[in-house]
C-alpha atoms as a PDB file:
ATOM      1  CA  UNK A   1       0.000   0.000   0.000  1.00  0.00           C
ATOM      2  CA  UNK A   2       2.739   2.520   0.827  1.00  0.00           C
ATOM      3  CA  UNK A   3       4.481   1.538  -2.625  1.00  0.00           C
ATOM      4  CA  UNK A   4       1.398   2.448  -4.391  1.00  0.00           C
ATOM      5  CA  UNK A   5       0.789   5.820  -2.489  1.00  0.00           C
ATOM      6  CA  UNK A   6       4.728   6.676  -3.368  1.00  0.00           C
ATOM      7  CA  UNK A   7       4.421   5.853  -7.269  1.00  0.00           C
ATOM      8  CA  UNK A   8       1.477   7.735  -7.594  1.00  0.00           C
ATOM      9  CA  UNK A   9       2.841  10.700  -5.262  1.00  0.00           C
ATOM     10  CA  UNK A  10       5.692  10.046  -8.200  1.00  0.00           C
ATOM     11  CA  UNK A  11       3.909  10.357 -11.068  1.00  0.00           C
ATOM     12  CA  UNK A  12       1.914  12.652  -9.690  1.00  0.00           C
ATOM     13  CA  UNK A  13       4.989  15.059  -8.785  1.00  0.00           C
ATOM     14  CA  UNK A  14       6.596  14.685 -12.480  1.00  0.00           C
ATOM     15  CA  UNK A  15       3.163  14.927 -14.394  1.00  0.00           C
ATOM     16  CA  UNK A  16       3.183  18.445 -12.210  1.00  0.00           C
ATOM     17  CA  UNK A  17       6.441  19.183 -13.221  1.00  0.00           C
ATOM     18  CA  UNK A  18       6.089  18.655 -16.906  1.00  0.00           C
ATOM     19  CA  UNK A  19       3.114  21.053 -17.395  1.00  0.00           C
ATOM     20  CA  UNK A  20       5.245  23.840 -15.595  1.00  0.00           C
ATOM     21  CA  UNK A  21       7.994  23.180 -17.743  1.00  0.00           C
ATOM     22  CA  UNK A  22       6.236  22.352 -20.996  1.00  0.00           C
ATOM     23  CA  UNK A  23       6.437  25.538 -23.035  1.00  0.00           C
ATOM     24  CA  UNK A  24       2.921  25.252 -25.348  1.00  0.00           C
ATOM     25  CA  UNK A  25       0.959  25.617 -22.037  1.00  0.00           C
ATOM     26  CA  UNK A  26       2.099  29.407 -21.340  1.00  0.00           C
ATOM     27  CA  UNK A  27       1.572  30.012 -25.125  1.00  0.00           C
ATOM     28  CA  UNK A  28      -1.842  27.775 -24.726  1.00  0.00           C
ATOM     29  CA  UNK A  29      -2.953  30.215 -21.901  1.00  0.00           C
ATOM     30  CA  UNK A  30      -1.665  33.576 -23.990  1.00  0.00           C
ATOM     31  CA  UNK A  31      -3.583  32.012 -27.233  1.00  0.00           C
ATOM     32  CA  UNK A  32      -7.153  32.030 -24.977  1.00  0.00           C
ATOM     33  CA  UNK A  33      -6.240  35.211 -23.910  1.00  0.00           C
ATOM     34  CA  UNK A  34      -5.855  36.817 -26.986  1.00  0.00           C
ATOM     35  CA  UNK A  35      -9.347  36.210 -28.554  1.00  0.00           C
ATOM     36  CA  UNK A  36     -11.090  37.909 -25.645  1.00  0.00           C
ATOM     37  CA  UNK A  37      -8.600  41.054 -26.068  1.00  0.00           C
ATOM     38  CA  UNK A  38      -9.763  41.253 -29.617  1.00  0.00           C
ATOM     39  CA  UNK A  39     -13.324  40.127 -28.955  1.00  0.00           C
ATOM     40  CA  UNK A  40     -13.641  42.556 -26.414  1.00  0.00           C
ATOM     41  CA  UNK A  41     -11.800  45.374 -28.752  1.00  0.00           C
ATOM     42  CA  UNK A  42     -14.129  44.201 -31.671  1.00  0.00           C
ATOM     43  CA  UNK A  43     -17.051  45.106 -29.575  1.00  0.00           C
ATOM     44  CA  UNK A  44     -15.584  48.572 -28.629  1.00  0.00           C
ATOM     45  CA  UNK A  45     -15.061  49.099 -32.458  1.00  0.00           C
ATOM     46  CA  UNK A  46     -18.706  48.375 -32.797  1.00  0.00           C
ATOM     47  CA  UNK A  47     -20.307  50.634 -30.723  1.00  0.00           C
ATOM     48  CA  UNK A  48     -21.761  47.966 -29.094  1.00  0.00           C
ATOM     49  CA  UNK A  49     -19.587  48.363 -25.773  1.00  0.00           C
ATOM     50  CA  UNK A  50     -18.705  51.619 -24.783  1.00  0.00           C
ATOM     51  CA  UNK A  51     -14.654  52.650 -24.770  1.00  0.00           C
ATOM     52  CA  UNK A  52     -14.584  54.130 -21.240  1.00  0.00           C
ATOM     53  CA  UNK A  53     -11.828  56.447 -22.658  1.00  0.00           C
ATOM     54  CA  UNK A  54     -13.543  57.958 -24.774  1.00  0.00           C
ATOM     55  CA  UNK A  55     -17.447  58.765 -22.956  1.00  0.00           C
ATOM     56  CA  UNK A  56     -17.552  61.776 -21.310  1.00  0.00           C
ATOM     57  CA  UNK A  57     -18.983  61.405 -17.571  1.00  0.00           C
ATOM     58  CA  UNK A  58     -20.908  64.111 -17.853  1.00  0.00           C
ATOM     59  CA  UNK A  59     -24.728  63.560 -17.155  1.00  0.00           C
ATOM     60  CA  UNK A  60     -26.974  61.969 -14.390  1.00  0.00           C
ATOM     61  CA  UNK A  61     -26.435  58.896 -12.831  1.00  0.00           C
ATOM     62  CA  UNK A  62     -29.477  57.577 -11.026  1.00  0.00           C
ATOM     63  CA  UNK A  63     -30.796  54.900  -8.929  1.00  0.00           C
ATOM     64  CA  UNK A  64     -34.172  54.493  -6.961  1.00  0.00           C
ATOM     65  CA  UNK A  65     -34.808  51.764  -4.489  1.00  0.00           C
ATOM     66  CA  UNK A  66     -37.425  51.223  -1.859  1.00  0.00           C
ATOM     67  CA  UNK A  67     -35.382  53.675   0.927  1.00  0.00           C
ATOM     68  CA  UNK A  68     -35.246  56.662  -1.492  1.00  0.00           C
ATOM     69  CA  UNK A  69     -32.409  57.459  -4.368  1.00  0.00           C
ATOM     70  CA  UNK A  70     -29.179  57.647  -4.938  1.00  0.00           C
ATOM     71  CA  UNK A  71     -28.130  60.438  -7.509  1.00  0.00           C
ATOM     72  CA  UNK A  72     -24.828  61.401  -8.597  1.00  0.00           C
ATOM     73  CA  UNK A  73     -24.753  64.716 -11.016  1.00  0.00           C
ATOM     74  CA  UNK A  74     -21.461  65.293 -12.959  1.00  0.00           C
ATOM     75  CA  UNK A  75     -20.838  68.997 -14.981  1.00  0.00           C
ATOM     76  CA  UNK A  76     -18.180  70.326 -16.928  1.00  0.00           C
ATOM     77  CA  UNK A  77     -15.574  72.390 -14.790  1.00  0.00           C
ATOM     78  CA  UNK A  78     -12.293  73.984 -15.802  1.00  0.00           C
ATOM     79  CA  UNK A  79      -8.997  72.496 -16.755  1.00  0.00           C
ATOM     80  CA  UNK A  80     -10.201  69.157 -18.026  1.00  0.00           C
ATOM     81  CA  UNK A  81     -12.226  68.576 -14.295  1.00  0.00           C
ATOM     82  CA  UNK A  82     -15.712  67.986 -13.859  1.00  0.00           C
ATOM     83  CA  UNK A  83     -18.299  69.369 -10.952  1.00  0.00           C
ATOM     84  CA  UNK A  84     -20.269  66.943  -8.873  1.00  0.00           C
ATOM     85  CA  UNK A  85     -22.587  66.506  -6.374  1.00  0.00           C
ATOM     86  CA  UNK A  86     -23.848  63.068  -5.179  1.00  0.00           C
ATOM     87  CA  UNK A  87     -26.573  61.453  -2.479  1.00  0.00           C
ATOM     88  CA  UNK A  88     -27.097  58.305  -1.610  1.00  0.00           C
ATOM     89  CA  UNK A  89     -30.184  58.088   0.596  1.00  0.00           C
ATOM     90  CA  UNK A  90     -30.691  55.023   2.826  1.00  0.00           C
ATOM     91  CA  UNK A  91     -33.952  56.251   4.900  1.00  0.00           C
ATOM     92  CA  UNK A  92     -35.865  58.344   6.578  1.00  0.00           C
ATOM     93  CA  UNK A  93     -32.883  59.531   8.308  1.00  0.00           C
ATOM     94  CA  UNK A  94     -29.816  57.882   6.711  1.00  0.00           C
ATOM     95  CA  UNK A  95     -28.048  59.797   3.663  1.00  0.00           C
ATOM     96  CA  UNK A  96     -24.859  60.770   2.884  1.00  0.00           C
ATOM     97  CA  UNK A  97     -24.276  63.935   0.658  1.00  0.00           C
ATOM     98  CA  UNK A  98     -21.640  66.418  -0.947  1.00  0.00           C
ATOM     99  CA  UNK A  99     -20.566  68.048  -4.063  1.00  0.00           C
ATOM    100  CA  UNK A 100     -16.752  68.628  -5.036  1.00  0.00           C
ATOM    101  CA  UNK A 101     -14.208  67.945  -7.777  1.00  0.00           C
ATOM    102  CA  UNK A 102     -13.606  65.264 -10.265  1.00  0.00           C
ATOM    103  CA  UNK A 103     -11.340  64.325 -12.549  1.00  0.00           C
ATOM    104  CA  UNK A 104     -10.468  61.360 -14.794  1.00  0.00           C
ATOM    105  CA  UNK A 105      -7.535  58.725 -14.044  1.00  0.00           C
ATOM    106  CA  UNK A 106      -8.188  56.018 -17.409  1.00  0.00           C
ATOM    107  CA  UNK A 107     -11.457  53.848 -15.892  1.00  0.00           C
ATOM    108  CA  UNK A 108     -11.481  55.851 -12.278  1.00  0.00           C
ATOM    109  CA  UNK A 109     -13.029  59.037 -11.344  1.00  0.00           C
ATOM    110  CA  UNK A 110     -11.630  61.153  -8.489  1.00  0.00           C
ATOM    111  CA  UNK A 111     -13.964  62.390  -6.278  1.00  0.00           C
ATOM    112  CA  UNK A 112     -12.594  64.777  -4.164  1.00  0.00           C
ATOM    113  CA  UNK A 113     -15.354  66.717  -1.663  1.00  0.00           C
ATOM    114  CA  UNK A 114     -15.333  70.110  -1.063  1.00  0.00           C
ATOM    115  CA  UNK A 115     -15.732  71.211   2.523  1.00  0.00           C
ATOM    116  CA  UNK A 116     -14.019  70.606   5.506  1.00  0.00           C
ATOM    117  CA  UNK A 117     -14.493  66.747   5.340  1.00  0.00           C
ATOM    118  CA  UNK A 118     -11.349  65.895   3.262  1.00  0.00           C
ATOM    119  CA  UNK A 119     -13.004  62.981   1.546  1.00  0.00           C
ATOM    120  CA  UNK A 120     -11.558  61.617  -1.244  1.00  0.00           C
ATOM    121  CA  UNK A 121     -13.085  58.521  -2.911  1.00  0.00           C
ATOM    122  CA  UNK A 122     -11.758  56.943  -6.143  1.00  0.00           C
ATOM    123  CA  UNK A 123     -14.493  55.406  -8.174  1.00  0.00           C
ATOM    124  CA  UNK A 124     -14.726  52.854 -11.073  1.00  0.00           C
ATOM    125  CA  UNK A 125     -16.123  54.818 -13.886  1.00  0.00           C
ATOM    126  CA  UNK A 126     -17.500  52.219 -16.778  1.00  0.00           C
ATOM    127  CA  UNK A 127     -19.541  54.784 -19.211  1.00  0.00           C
ATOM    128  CA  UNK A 128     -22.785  53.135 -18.113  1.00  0.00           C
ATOM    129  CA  UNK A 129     -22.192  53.190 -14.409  1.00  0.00           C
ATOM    130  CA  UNK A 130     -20.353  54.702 -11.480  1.00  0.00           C
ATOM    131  CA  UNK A 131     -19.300  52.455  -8.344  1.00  0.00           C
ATOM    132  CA  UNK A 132     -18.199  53.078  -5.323  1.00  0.00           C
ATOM    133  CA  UNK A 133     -15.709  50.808  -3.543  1.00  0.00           C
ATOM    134  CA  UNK A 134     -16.566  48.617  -0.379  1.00  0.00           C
ATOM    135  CA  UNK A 135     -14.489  50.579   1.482  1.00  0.00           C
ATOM    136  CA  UNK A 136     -14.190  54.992   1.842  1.00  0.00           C
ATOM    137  CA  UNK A 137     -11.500  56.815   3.926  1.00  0.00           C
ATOM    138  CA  UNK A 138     -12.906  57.749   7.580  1.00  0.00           C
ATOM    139  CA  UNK A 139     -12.968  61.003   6.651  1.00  0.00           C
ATOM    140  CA  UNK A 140     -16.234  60.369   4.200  1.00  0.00           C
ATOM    141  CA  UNK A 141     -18.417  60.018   7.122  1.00  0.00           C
ATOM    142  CA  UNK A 142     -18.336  63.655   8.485  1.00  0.00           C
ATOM    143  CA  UNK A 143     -20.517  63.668   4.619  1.00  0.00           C
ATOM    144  CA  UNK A 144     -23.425  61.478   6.019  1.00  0.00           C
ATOM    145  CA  UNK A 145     -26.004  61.433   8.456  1.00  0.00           C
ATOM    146  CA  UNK A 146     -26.583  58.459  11.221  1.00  0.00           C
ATOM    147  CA  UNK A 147     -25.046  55.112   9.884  1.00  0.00           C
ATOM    148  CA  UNK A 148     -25.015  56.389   6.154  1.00  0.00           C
ATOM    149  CA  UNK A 149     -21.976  55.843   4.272  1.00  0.00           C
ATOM    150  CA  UNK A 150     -20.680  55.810   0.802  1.00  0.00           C
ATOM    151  CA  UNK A 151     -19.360  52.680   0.869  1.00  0.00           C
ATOM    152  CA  UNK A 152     -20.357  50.243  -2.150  1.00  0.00           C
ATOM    153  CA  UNK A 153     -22.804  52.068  -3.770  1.00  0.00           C
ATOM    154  CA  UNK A 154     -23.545  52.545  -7.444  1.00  0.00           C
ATOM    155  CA  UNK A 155     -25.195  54.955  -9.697  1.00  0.00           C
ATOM    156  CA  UNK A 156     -26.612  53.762 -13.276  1.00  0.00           C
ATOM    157  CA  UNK A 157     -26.331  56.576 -15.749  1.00  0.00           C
ATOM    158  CA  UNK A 158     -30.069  57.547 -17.265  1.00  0.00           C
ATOM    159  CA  UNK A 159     -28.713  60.880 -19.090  1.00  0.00           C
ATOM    160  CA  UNK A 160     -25.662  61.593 -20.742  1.00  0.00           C
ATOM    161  CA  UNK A 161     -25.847  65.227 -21.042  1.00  0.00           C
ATOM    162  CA  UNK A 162     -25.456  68.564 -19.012  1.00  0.00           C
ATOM    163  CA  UNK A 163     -29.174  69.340 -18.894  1.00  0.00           C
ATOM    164  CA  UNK A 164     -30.010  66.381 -16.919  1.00  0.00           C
ATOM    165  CA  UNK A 165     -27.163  67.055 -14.399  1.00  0.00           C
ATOM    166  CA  UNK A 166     -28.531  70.631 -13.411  1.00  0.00           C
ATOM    167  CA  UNK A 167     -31.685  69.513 -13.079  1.00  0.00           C
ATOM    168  CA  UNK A 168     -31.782  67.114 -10.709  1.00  0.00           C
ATOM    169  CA  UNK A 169     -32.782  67.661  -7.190  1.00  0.00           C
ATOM    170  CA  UNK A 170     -31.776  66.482  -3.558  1.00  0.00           C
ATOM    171  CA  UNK A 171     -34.001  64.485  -1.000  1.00  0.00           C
ATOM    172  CA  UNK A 172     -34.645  68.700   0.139  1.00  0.00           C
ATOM    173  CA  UNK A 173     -35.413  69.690  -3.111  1.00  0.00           C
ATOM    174  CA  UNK A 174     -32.155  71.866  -2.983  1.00  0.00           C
ATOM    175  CA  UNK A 175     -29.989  71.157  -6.647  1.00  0.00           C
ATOM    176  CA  UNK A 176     -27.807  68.883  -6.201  1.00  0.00           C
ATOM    177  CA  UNK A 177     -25.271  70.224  -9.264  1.00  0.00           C
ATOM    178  CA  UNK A 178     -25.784  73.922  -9.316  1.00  0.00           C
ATOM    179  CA  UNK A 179     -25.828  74.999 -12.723  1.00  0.00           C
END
């Protein structure tokens, strides 16, 4: 029984071994990642996914859920930077809210909140969507009321133009992008 358990520990060990070493399985693994590169470039080309690089974040990102909505307004500013404001209401009496500065970094936005909060939150920006990450910097709270937070929320976009963005209103009916 133990000579059985060693040979196939053995071949075990050497069929290990020669994968690692065996040079068509790295070129295997680059070959299946290459048609997904150009599948996923191919669909880019088409329209038919959007090239994050090149759609503007300006517009209104939107979401409404049975404990209110969460809205996220982005404007032009100066200097190749963008205005927002954003809320993300929880409640009756859990929201967070602020406006501030954005600007792009490739698929991330850079929200950084005016104000004496310091908050800084770097988002995933994917054309049709903003997200926020699971986690915010300590300093995000001052921004929201009761247990509120920022943390892991997302905004669909439903309008892709400045319009939208200055019209949209806070929980107080107070703009939320001032125009």
């Amino acid at each position: 029984m133990l000579r059985i358990s060693l040979v196939l520990l053995a071949l075990t060990l050497a069929a290990c071994q020669q994968q690692a070493a065996t040079p068509n399985a790295s070129i295997n693994a680059d070959a299946s990642a290459a048609p997904a590169s150009a599948l996923e470039q191919a669909a880019r080309d088409s329209g038919l996914v959007a090239d994050v690089a090149r759609v503007s974040p300006v517009g209104l990102y939107q979401q409404r859920h049975e404990a209110g909505r969460n809205s996220l307004c982005v404007l032009p500013g100066t200097d190749g930077r963008y205005r927002f404001g954003v809320e993300a209401v929880f409640g009756a009496e859990e929201s967070c809210r602020g406006t501030g500065i954005a600007r792009r970094a490739g698929d991330k936005l850079i929200l950084r909140f005016s104000g004496r909060s310091q908050c800084t939150i770097v988002v995933q920006y994917e054309g049709d969507r903003v997200a926020m990450p699971g986690v915010v910097d300590v300093a995000c709270a001052k921004l929201c009321d009761a247990n509120g937070s920022f943390e892991g929320v997302s905004f669909p976009r439903i309008a892709a133009d400045e319009q939208a963005a200055k019209t949209v209103r806070d929980r107080n009916e107070n703009a939320l992008c001032e125009g």
